[in-house]
PDB file of N, CA and C in Angstrom:
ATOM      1  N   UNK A   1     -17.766  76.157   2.813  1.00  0.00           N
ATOM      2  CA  UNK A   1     -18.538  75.551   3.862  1.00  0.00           C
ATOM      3  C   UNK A   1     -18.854  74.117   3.447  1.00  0.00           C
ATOM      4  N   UNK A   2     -18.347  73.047   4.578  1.00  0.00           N
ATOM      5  CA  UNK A   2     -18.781  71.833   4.217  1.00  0.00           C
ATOM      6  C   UNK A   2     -20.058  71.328   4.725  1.00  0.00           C
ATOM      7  N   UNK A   3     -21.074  70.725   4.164  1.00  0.00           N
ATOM      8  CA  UNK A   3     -22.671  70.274   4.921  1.00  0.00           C
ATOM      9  C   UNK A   3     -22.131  68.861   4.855  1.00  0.00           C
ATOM     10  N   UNK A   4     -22.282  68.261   6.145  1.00  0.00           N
ATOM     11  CA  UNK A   4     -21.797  67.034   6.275  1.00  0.00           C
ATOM     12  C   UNK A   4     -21.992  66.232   7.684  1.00  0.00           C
ATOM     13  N   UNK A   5     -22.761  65.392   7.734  1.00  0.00           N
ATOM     14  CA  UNK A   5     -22.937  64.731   9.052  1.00  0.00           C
ATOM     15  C   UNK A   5     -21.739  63.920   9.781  1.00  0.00           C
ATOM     16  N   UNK A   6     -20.335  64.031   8.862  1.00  0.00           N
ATOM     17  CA  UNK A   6     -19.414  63.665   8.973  1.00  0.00           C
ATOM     18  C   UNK A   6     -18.824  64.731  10.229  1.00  0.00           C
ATOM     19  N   UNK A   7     -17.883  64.108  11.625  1.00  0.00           N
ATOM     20  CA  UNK A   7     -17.656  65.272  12.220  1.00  0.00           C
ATOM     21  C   UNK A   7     -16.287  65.841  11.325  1.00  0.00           C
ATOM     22  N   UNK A   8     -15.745  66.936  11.741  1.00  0.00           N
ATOM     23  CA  UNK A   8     -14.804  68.092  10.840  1.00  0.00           C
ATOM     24  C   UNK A   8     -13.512  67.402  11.532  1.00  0.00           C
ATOM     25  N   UNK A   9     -13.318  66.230  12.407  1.00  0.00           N
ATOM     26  CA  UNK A   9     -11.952  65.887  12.774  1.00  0.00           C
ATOM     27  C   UNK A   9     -11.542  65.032  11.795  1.00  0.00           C
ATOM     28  N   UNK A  10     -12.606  63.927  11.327  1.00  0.00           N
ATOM     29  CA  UNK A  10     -12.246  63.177  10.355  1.00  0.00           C
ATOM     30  C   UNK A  10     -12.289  63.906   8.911  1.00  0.00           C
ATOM     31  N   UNK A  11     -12.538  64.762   8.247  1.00  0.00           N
ATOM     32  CA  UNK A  11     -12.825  65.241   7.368  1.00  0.00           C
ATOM     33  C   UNK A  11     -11.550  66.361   6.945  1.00  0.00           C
ATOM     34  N   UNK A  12     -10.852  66.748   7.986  1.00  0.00           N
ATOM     35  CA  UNK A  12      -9.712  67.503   7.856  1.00  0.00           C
ATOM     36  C   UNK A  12      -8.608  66.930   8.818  1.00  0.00           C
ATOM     37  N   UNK A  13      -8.582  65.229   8.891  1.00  0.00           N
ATOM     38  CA  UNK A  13      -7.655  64.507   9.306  1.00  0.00           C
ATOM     39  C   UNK A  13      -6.279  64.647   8.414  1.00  0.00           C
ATOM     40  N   UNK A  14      -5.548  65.168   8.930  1.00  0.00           N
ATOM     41  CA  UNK A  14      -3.695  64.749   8.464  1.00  0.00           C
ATOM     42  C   UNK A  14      -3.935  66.417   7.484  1.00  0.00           C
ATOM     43  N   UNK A  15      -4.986  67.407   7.105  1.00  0.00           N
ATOM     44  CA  UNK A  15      -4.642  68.355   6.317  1.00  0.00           C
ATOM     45  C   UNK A  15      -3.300  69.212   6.479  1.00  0.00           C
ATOM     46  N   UNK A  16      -3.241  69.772   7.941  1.00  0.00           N
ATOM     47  CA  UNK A  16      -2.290  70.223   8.678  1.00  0.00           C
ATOM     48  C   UNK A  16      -0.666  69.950   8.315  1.00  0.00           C
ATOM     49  N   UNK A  17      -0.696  68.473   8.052  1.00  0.00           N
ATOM     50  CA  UNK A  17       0.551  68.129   7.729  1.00  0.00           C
ATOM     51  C   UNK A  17       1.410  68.526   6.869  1.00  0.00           C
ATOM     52  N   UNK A  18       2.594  68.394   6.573  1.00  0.00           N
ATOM     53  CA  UNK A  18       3.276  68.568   5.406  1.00  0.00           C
ATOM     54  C   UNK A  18       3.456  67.702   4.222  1.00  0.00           C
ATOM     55  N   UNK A  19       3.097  67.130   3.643  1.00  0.00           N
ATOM     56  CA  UNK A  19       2.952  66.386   2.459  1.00  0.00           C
ATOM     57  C   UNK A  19       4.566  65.548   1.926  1.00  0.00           C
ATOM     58  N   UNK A  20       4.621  64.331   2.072  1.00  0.00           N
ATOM     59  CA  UNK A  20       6.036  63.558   1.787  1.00  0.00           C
ATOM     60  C   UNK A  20       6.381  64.215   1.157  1.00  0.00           C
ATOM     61  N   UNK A  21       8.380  64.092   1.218  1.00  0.00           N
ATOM     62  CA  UNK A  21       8.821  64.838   0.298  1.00  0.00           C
ATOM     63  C   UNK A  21       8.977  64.246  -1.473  1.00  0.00           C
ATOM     64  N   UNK A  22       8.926  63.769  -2.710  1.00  0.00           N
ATOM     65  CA  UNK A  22       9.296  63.245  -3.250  1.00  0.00           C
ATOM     66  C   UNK A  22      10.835  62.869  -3.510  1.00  0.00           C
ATOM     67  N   UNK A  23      10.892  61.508  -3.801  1.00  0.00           N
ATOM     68  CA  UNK A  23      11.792  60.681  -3.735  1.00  0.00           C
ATOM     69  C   UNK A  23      12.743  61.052  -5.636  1.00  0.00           C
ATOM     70  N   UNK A  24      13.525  61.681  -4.991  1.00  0.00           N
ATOM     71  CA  UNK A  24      14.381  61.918  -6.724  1.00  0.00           C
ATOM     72  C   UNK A  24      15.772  61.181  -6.701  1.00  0.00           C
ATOM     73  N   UNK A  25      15.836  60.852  -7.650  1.00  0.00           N
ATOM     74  CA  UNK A  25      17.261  60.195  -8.199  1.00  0.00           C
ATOM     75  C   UNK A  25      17.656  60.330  -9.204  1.00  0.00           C
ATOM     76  N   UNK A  26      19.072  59.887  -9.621  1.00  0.00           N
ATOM     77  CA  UNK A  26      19.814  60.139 -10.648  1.00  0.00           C
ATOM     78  C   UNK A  26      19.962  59.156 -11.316  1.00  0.00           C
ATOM     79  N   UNK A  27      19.419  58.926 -13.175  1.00  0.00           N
ATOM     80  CA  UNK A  27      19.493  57.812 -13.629  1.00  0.00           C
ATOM     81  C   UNK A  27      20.283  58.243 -14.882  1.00  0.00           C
ATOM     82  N   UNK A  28      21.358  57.331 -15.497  1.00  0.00           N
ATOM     83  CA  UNK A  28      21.790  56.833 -16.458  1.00  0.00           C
ATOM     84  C   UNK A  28      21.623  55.955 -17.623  1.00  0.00           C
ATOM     85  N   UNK A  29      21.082  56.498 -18.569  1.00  0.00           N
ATOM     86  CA  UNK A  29      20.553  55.358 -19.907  1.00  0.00           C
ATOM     87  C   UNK A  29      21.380  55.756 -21.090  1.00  0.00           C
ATOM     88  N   UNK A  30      21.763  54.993 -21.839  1.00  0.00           N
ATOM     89  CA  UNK A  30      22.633  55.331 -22.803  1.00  0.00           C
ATOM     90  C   UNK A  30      22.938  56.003 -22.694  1.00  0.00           C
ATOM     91  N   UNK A  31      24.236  56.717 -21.492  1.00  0.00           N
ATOM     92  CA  UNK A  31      24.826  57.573 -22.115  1.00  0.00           C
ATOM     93  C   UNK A  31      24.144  58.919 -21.632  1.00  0.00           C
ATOM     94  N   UNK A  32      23.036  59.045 -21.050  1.00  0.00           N
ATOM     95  CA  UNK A  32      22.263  60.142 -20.719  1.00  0.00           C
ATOM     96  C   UNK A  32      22.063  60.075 -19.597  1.00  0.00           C
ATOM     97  N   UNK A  33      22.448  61.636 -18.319  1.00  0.00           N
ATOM     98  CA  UNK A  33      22.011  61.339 -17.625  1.00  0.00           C
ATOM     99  C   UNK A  33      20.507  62.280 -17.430  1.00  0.00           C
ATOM    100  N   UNK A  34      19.800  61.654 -16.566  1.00  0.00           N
ATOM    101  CA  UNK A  34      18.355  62.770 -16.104  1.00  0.00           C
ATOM    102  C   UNK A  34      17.832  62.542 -14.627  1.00  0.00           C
ATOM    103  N   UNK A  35      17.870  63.387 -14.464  1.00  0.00           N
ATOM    104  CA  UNK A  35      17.320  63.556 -13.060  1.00  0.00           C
ATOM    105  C   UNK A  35      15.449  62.851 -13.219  1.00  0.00           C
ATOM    106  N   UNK A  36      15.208  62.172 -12.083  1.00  0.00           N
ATOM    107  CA  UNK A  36      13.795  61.521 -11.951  1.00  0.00           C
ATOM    108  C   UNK A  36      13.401  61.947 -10.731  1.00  0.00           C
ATOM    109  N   UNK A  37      11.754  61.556 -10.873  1.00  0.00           N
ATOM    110  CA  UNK A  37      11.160  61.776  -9.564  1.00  0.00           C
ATOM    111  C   UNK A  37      10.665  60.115  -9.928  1.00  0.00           C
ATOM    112  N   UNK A  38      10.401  59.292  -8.151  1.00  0.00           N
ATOM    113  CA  UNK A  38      10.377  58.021  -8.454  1.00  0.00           C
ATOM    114  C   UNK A  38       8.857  57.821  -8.285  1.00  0.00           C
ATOM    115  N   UNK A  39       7.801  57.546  -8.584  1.00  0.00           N
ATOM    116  CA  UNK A  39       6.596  57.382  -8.486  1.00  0.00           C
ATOM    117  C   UNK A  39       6.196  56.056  -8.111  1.00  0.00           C
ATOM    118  N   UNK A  40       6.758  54.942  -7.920  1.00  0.00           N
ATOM    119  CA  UNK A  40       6.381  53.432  -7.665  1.00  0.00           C
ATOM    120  C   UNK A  40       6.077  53.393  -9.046  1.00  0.00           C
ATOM    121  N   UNK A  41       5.903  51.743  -8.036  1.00  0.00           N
ATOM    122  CA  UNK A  41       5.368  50.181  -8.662  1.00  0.00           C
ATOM    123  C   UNK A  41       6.635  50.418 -10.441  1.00  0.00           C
ATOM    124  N   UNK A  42       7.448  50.821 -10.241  1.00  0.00           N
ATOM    125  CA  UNK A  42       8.633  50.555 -11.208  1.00  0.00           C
ATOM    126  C   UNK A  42       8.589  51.546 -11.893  1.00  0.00           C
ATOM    127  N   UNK A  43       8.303  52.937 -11.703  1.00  0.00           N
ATOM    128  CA  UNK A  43       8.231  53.733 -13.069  1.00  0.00           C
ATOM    129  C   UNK A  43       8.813  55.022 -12.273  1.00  0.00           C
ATOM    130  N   UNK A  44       9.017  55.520 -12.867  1.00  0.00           N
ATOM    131  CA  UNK A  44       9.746  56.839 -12.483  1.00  0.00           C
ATOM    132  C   UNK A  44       8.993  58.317 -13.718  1.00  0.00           C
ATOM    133  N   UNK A  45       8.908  59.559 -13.412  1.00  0.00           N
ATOM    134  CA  UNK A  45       9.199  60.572 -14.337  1.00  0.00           C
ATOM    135  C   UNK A  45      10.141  61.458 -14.199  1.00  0.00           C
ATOM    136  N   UNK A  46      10.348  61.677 -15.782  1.00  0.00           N
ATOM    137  CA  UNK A  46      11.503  62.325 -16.307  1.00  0.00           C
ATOM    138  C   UNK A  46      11.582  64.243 -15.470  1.00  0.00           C
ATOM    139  N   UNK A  47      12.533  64.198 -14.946  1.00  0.00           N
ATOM    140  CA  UNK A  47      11.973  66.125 -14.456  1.00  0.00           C
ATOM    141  C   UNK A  47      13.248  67.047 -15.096  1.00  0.00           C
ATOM    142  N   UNK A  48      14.312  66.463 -15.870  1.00  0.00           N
ATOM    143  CA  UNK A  48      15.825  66.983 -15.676  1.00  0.00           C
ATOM    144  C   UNK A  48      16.284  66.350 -16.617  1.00  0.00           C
ATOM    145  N   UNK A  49      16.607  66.754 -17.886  1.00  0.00           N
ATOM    146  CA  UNK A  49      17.494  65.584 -18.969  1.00  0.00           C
ATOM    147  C   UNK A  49      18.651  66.431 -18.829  1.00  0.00           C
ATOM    148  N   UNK A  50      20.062  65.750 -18.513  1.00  0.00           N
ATOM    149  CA  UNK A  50      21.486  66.498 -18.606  1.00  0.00           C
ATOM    150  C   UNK A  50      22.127  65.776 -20.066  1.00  0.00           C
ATOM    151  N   UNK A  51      22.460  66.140 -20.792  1.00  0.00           N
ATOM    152  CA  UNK A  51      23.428  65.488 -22.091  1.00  0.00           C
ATOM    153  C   UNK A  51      23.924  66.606 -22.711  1.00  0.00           C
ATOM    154  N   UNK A  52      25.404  66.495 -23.392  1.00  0.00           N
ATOM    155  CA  UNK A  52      25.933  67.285 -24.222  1.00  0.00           C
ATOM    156  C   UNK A  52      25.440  67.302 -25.579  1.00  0.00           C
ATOM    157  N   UNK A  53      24.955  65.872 -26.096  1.00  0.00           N
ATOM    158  CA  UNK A  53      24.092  66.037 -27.485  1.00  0.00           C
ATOM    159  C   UNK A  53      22.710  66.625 -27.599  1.00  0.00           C
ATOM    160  N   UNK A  54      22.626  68.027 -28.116  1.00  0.00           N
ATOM    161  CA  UNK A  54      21.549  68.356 -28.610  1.00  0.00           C
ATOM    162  C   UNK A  54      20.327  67.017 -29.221  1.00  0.00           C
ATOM    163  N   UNK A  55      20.702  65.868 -29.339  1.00  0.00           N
ATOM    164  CA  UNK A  55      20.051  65.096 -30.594  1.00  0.00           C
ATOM    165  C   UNK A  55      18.809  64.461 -29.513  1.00  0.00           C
ATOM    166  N   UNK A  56      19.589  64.444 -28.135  1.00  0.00           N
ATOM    167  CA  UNK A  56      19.058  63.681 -26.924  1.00  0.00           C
ATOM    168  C   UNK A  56      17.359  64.379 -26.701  1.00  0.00           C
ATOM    169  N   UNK A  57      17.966  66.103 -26.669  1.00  0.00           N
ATOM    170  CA  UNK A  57      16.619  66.582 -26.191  1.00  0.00           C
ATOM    171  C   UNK A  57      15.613  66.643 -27.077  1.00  0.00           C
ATOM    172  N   UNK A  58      15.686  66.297 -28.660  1.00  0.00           N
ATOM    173  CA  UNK A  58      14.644  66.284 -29.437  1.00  0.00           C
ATOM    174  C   UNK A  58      13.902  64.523 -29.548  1.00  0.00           C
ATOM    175  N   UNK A  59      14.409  63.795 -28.737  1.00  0.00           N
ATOM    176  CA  UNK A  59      13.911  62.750 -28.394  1.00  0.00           C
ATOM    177  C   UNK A  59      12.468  62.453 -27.305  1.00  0.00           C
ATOM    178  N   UNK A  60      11.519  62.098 -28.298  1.00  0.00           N
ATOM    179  CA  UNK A  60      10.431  62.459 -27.177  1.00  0.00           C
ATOM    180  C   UNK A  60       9.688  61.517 -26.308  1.00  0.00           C
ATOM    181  N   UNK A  61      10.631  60.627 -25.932  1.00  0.00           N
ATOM    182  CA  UNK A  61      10.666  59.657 -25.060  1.00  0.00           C
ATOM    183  C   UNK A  61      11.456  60.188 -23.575  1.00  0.00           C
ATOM    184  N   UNK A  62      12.138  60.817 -23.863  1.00  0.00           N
ATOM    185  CA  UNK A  62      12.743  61.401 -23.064  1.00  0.00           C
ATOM    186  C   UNK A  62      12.440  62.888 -22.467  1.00  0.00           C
ATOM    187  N   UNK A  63      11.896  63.268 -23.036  1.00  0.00           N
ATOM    188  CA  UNK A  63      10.672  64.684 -22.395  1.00  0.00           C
ATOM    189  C   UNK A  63      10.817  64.620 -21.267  1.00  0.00           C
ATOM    190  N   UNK A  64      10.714  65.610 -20.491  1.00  0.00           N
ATOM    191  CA  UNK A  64      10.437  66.139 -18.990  1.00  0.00           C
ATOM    192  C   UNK A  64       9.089  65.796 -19.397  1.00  0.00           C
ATOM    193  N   UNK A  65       8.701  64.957 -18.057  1.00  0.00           N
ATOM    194  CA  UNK A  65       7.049  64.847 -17.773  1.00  0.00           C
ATOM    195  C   UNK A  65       7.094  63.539 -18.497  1.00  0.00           C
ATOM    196  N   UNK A  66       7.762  62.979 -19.098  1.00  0.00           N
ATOM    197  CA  UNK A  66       7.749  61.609 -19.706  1.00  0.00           C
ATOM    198  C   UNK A  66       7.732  60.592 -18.606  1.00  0.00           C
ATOM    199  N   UNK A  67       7.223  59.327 -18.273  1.00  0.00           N
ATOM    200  CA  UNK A  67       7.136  58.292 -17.358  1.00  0.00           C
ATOM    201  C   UNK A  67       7.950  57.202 -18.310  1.00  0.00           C
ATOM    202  N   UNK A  68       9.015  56.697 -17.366  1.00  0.00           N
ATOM    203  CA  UNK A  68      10.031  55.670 -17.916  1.00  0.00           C
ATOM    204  C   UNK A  68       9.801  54.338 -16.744  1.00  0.00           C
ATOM    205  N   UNK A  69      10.167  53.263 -17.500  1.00  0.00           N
ATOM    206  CA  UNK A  69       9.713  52.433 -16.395  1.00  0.00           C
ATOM    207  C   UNK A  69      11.234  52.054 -16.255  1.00  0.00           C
ATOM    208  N   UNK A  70      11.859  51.348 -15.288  1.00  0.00           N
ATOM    209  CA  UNK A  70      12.781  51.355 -14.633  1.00  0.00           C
ATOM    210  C   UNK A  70      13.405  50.225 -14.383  1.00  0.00           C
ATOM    211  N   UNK A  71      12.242  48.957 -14.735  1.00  0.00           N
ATOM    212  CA  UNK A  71      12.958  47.966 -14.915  1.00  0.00           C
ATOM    213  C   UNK A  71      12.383  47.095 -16.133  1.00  0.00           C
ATOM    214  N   UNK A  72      12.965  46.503 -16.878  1.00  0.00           N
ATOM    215  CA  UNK A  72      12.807  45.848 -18.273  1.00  0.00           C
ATOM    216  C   UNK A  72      11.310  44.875 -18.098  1.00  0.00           C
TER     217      UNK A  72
END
């Protein structure tokens, strides 16, 4: 229950909706690829590391859930 002198149209404005979908892409860095989700203002996170070298995934810059920025 909300107590609120606010009326309940503005207060549960846009709830109904479906929520954007996130924006994913496919990035390439040395040699590695990983799937991203793009978050703005230049940064992306890591959701997907693909590589044949084991050496890649003990890199912890590269973690799922890691934030990479995207441009230098």
């Amino acid at each position: 229950m909300i107590w609120s002198i606010v009326p309940d149209e503005f207060i549960f404005q846009g709830a109904d909706e479906p929520p954007a979908p996130a924006k994913k892409a496919t990035l390439h860095i040395d040699g590695v690829t990983m799937i991203v989700e793009v978050t703005g203002f230049g940064e992306a996170k890591i959701e997907q590391l693909i590589s044949p070298h084991p050496r890649d995934y003990l890199k912890p810059e590269w973690a799922p859930g890691s934030v990479i920025r995207l441009f230098p």
